[in-house]
C-alpha atoms as a PDB file:
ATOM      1  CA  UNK A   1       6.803  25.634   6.646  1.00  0.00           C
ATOM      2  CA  UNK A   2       7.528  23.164   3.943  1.00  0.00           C
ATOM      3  CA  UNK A   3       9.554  19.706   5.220  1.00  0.00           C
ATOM      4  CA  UNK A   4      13.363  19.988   4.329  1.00  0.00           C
ATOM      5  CA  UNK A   5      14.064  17.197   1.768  1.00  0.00           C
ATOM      6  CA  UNK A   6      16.291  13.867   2.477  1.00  0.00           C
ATOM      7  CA  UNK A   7      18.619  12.342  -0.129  1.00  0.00           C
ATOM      8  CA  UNK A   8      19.167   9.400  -0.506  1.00  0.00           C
ATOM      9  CA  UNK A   9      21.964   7.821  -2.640  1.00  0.00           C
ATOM     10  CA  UNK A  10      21.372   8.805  -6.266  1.00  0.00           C
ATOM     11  CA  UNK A  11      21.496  12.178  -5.274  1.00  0.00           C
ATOM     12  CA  UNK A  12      17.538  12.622  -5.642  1.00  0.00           C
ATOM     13  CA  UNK A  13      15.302  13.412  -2.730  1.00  0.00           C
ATOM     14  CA  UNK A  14      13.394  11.142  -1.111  1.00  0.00           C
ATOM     15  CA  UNK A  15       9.789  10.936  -1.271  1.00  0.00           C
ATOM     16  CA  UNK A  16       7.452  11.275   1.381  1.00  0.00           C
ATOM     17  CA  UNK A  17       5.183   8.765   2.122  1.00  0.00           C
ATOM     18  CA  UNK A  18       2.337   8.434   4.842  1.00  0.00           C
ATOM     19  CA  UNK A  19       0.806   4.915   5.837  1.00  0.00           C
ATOM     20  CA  UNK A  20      -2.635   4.781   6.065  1.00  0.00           C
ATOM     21  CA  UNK A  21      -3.888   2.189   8.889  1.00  0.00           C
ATOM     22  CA  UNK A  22      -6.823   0.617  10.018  1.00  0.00           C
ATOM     23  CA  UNK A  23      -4.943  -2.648  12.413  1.00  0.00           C
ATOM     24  CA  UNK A  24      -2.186  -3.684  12.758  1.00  0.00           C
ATOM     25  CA  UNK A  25       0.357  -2.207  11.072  1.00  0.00           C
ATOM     26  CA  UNK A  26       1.585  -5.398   9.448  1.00  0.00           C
ATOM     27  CA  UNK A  27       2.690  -3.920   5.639  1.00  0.00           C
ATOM     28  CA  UNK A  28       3.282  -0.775   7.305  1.00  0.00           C
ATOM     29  CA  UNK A  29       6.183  -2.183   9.140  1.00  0.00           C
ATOM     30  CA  UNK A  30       7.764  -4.020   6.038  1.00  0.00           C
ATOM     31  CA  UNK A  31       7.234  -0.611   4.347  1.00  0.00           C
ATOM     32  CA  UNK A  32       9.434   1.212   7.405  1.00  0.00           C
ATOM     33  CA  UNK A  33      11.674  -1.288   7.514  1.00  0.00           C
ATOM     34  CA  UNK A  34      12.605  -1.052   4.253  1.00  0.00           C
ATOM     35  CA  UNK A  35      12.588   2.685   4.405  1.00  0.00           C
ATOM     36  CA  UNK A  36      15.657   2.559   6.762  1.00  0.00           C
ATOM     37  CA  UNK A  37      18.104   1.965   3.991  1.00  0.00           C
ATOM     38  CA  UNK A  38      19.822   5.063   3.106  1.00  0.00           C
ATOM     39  CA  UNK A  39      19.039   4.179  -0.309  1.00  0.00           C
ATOM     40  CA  UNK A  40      15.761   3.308  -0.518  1.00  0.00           C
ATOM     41  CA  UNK A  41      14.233   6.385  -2.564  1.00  0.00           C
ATOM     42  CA  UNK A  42      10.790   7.212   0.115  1.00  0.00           C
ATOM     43  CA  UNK A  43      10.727   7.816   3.836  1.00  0.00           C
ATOM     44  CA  UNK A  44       8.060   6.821   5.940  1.00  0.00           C
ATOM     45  CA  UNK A  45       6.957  10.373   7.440  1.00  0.00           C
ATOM     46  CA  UNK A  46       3.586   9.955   8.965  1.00  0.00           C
ATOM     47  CA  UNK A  47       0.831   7.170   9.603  1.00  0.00           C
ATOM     48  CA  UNK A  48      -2.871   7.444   9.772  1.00  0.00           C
ATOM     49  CA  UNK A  49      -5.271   5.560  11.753  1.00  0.00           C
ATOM     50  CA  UNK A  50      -8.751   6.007  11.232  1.00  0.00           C
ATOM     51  CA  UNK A  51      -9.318   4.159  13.994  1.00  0.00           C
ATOM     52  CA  UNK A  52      -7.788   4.801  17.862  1.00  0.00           C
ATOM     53  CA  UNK A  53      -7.249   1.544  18.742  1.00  0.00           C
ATOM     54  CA  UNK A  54      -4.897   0.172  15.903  1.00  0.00           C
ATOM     55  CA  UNK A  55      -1.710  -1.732  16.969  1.00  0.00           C
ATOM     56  CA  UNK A  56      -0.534  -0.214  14.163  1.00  0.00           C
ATOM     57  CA  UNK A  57       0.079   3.047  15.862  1.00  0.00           C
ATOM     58  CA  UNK A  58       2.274   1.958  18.863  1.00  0.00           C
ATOM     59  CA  UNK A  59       4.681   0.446  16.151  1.00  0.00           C
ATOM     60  CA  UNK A  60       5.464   3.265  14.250  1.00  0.00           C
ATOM     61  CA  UNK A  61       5.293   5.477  17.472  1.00  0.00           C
ATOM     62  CA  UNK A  62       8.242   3.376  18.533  1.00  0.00           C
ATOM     63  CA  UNK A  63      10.031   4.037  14.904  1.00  0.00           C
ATOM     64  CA  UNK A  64       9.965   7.039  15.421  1.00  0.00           C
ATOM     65  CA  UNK A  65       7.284   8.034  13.020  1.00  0.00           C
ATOM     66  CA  UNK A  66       4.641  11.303  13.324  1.00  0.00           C
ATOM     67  CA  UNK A  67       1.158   9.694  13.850  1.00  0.00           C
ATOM     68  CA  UNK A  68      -2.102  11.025  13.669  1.00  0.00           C
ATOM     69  CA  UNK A  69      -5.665   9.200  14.619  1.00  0.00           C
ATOM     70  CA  UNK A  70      -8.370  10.789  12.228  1.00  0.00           C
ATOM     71  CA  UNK A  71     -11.376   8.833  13.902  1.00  0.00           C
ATOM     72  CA  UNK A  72     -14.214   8.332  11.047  1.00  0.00           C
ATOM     73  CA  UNK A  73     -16.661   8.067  13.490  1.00  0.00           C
ATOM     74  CA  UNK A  74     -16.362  11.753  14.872  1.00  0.00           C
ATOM     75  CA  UNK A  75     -17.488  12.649  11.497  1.00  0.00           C
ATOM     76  CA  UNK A  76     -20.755  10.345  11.322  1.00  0.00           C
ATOM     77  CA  UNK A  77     -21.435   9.738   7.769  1.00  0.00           C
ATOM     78  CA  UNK A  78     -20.004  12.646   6.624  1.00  0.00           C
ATOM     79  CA  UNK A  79     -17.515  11.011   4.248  1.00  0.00           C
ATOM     80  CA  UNK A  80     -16.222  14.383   2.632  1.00  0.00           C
ATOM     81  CA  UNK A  81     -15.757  16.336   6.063  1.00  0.00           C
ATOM     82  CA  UNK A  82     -13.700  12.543   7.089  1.00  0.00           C
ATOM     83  CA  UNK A  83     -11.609  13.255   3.250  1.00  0.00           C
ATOM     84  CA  UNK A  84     -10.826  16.824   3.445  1.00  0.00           C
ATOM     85  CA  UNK A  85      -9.389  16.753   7.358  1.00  0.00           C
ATOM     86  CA  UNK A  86      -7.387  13.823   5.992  1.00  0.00           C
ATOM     87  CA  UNK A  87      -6.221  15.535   3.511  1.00  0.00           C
ATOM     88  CA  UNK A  88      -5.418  18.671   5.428  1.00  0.00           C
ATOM     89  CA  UNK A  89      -3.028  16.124   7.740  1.00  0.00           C
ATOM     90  CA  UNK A  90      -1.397  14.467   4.782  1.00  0.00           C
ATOM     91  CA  UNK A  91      -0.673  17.661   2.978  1.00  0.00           C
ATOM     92  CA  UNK A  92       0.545  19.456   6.220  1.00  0.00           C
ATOM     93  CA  UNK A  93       2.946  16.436   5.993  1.00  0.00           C
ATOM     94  CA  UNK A  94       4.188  17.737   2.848  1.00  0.00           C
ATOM     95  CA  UNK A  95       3.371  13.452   1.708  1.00  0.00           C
ATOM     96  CA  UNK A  96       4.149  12.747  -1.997  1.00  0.00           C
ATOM     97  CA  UNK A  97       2.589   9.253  -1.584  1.00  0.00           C
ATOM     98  CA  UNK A  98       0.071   7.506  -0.093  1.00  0.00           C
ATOM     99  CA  UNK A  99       0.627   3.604   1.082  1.00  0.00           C
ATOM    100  CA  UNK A 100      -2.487   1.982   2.533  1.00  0.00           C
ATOM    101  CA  UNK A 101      -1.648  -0.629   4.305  1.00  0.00           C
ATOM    102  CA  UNK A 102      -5.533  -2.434   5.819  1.00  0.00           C
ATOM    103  CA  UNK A 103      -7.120   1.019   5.617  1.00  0.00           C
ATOM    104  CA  UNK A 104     -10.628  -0.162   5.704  1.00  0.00           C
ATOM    105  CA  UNK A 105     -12.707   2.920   4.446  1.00  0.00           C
ATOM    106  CA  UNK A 106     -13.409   3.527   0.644  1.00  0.00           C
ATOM    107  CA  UNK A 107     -12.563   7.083  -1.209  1.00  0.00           C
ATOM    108  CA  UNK A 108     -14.784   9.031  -2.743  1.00  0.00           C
ATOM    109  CA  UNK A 109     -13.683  10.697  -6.433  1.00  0.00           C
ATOM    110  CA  UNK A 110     -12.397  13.779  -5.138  1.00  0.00           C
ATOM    111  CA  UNK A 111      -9.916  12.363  -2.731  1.00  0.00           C
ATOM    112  CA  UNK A 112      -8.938   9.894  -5.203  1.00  0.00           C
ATOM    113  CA  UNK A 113      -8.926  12.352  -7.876  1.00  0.00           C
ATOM    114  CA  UNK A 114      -6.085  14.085  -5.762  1.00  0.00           C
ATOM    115  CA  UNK A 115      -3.696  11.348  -5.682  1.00  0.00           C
ATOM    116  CA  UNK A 116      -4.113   9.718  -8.763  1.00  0.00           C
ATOM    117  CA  UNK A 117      -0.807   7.868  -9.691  1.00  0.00           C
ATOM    118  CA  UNK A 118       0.585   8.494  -5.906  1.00  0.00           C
ATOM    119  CA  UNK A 119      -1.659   6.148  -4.290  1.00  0.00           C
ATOM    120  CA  UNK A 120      -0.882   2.186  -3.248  1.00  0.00           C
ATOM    121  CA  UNK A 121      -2.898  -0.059  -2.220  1.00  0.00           C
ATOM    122  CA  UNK A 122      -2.247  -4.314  -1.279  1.00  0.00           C
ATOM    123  CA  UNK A 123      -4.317  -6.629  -1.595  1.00  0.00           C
ATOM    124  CA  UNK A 124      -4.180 -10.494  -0.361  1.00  0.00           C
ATOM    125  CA  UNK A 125      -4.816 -11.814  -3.907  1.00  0.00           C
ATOM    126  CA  UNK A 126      -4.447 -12.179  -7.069  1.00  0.00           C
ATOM    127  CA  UNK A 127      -6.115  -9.814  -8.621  1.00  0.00           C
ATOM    128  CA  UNK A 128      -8.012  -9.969 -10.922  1.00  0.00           C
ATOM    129  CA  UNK A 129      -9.272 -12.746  -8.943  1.00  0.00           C
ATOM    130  CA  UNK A 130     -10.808 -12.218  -5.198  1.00  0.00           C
ATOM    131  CA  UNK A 131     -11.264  -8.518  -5.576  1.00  0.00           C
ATOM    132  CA  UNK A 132     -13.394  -7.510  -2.220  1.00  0.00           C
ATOM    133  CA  UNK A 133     -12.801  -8.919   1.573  1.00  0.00           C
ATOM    134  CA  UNK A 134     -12.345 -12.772   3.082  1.00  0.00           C
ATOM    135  CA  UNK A 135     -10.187 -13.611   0.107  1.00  0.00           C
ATOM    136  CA  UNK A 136      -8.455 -16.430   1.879  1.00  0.00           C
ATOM    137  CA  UNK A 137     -11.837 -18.051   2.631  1.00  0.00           C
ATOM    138  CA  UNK A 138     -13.117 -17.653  -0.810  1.00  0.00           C
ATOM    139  CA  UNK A 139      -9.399 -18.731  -2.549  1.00  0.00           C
ATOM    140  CA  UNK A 140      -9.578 -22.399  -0.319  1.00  0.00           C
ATOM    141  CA  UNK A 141     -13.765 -22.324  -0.523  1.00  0.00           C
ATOM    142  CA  UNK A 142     -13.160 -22.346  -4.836  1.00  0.00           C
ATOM    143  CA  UNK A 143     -10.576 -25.006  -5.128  1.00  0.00           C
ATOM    144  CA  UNK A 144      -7.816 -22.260  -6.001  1.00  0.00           C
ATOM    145  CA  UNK A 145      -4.711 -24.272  -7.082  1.00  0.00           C
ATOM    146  CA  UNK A 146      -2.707 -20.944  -6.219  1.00  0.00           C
ATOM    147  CA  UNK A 147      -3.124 -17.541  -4.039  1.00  0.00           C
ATOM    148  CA  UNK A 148      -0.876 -14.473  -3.386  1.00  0.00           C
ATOM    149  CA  UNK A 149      -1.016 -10.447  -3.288  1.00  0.00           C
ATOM    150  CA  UNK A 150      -1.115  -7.969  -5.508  1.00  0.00           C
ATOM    151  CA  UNK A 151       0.489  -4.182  -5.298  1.00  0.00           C
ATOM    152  CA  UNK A 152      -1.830  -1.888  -7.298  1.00  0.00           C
ATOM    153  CA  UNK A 153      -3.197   1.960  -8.124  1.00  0.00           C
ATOM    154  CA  UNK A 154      -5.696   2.950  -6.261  1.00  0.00           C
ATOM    155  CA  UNK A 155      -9.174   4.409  -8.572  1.00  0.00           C
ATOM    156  CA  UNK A 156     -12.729   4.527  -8.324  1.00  0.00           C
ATOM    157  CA  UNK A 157     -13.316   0.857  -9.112  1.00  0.00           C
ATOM    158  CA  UNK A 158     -12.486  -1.389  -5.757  1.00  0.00           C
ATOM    159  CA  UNK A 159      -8.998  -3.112  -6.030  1.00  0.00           C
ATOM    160  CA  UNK A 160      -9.330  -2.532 -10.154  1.00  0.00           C
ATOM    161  CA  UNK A 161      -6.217  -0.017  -9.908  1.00  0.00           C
ATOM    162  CA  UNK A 162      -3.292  -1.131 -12.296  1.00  0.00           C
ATOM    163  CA  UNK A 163      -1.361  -3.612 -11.149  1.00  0.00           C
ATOM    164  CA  UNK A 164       2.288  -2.584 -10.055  1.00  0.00           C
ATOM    165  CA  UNK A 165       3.486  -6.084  -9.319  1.00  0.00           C
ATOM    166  CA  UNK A 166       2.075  -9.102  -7.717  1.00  0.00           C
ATOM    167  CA  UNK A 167       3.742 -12.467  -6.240  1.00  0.00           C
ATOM    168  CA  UNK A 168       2.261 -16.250  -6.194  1.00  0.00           C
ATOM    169  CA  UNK A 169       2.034 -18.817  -3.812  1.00  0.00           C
ATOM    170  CA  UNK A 170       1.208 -22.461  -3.623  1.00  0.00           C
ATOM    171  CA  UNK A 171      -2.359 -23.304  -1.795  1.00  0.00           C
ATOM    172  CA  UNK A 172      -1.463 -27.087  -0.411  1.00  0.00           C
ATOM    173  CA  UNK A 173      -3.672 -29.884   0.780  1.00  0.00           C
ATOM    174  CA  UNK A 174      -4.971 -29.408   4.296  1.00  0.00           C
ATOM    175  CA  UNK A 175      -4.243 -25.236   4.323  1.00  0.00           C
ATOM    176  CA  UNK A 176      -6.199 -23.596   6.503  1.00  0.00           C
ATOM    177  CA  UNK A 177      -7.143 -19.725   6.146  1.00  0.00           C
ATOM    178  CA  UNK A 178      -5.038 -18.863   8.836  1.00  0.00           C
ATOM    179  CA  UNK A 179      -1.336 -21.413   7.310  1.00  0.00           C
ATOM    180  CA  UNK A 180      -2.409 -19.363   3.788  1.00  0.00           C
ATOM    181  CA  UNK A 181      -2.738 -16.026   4.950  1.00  0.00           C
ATOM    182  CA  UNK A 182       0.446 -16.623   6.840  1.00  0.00           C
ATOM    183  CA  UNK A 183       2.076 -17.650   3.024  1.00  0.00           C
ATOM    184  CA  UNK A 184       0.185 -14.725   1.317  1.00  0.00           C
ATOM    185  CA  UNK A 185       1.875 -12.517   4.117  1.00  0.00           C
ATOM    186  CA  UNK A 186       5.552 -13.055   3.761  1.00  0.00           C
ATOM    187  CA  UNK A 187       4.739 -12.027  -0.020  1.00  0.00           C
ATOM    188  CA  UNK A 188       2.921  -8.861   0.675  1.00  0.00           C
ATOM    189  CA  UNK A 189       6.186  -7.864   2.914  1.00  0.00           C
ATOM    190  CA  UNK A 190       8.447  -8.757  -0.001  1.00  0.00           C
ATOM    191  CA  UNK A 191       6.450  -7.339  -2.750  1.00  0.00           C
ATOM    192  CA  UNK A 192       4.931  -3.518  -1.424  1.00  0.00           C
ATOM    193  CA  UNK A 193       7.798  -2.146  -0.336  1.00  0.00           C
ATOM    194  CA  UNK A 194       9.334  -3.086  -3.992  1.00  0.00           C
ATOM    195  CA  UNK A 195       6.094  -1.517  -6.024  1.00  0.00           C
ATOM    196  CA  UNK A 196       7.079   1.746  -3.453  1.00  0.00           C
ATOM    197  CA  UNK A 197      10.739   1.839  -4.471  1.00  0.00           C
ATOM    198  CA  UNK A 198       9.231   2.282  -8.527  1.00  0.00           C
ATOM    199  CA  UNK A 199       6.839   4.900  -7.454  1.00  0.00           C
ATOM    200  CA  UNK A 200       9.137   6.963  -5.690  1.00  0.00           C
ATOM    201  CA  UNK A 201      11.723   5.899  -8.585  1.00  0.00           C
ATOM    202  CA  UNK A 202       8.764   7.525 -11.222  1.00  0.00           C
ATOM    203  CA  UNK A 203       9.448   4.473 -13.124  1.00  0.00           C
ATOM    204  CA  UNK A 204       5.354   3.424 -12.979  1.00  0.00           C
ATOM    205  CA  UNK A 205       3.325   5.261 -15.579  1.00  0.00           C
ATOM    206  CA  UNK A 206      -0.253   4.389 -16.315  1.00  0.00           C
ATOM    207  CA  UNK A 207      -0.919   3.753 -20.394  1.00  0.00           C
ATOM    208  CA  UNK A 208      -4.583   2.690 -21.513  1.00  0.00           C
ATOM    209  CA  UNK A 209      -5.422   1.897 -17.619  1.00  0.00           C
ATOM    210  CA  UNK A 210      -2.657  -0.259 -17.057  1.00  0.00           C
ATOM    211  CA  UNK A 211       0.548   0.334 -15.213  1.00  0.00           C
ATOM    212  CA  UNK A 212       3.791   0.426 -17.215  1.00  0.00           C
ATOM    213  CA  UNK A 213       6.824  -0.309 -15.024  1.00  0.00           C
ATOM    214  CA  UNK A 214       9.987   0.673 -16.787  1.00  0.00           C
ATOM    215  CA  UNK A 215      13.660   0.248 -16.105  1.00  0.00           C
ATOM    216  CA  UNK A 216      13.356  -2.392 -13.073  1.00  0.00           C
ATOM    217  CA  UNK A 217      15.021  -5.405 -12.036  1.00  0.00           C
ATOM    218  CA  UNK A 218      12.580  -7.402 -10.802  1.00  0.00           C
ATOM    219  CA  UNK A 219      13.093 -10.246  -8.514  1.00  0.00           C
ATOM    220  CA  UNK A 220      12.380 -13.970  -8.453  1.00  0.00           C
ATOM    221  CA  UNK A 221       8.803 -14.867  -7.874  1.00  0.00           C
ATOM    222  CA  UNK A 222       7.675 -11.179  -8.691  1.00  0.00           C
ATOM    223  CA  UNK A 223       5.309 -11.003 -11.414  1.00  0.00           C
ATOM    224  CA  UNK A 224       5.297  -7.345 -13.111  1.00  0.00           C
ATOM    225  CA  UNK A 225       2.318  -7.448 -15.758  1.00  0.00           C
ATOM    226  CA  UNK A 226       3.318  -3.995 -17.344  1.00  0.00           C
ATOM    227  CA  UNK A 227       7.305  -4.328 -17.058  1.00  0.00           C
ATOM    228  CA  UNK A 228       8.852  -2.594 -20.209  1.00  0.00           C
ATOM    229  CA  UNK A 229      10.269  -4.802 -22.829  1.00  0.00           C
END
């Protein structure tokens, strides 16, 4: 049975997003949150763990959210059998978007292949810089004079999606990787729930490999490298 549609205030449906976990739950809380506005154009319908234990999973349990663990170890190093029960869940979910918010596992082609343009990914930096894991470590460990996070399109390439958006911050004398992944945090929260609102808005399109954001207002400290003149 297909999931009845919710409007929101444009008249247009919402779209359906699932949040795909590996912790936490961090970015997937900012993204709820910000899904409780009547207007915001995407509900939050279901979140994936690959893993049992995430904290994640208790938070959107108590929001009220469907859940489902998917445990990659039950499928050994099967990565397609992993892919295709995943995808089985998402699309039994009816989901129009992915958000991964610290999913730690890497898609092959296919799945990618079947949500090209419809899946988000964040990453704590700014990319192109720092592409990969430990990127407060390696931002402080390299002198970096600034740090931040970056909203892109998820493709074959690791964190070489288009960028949707990203957002800056200062690195100051005597940070530690804990005080600057703090910073880099309150960004993230500000600035994936924003790239979401375009996506569900269609107002991303991808031109030449790079993201083209039209028609957005786009707030202070936001950096949009494809915004439409």
């Amino acid at each position: 049975m297909k999931a009845a549609s919710i409007w929101h205030g444009d008249g247009m449906a919402r779209k359906r997003v699932a949040v795909l976990i590996s912790g936490r739950g961090s970015n997937m809380a900012a993204l709820i949150e910000a899904a409780k506005d009547k207007d915001f154009p995407a509900e939050i319908v279901l979140v994936v763990s690959n893993r049992p234990n995430a904290g994640g999973i208790a938070l959107a349990r108590n929001a009220g959210i469907a859940t489902t663990i998917i445990d990659h170890t039950d499928y050994g190093k099967d990565r397609e059998a992993f892919e295709r029960a995943l995808q089985a869940v998402l699309e039994g979910s009816s989901v129009d978007i992915i958000c991964l918010g610290g999913f730690m596992r890497l898609f092959s082609p296919w799945f990618i292949k079947q949500w090209e343009g419809r899946m988000l990914n964040i990453h704590p930096a700014l990319l192109p810089a720092f592409k990969g894991l430990h990127t407060h470590e390696r931002a402080l460990s390299e002198g970096a004079r600034e740090h931040g996070a970056t909203v892109h399109l998820v493709t074959l390439g690791m964190d070489e999606g288009p960028i949707v958006c990203q957002a800056a911050v200062p690195v100051i004398a005597g940070d530690t990787v804990e005080t600057l992944a703090e910073r880099v945090l309150t960004v993230e929260h500000k600035i994936y729930p924003l790239a979401l609102k375009w996506v569900a808005e269609n107002k991303v399109r991808v031109v030449d490999g790079k993201s083209v954001v039209n028609d957005a207002q786009i707030p202070e400290g936001v950096t949009v490298p494809g915004a439409a003149a």
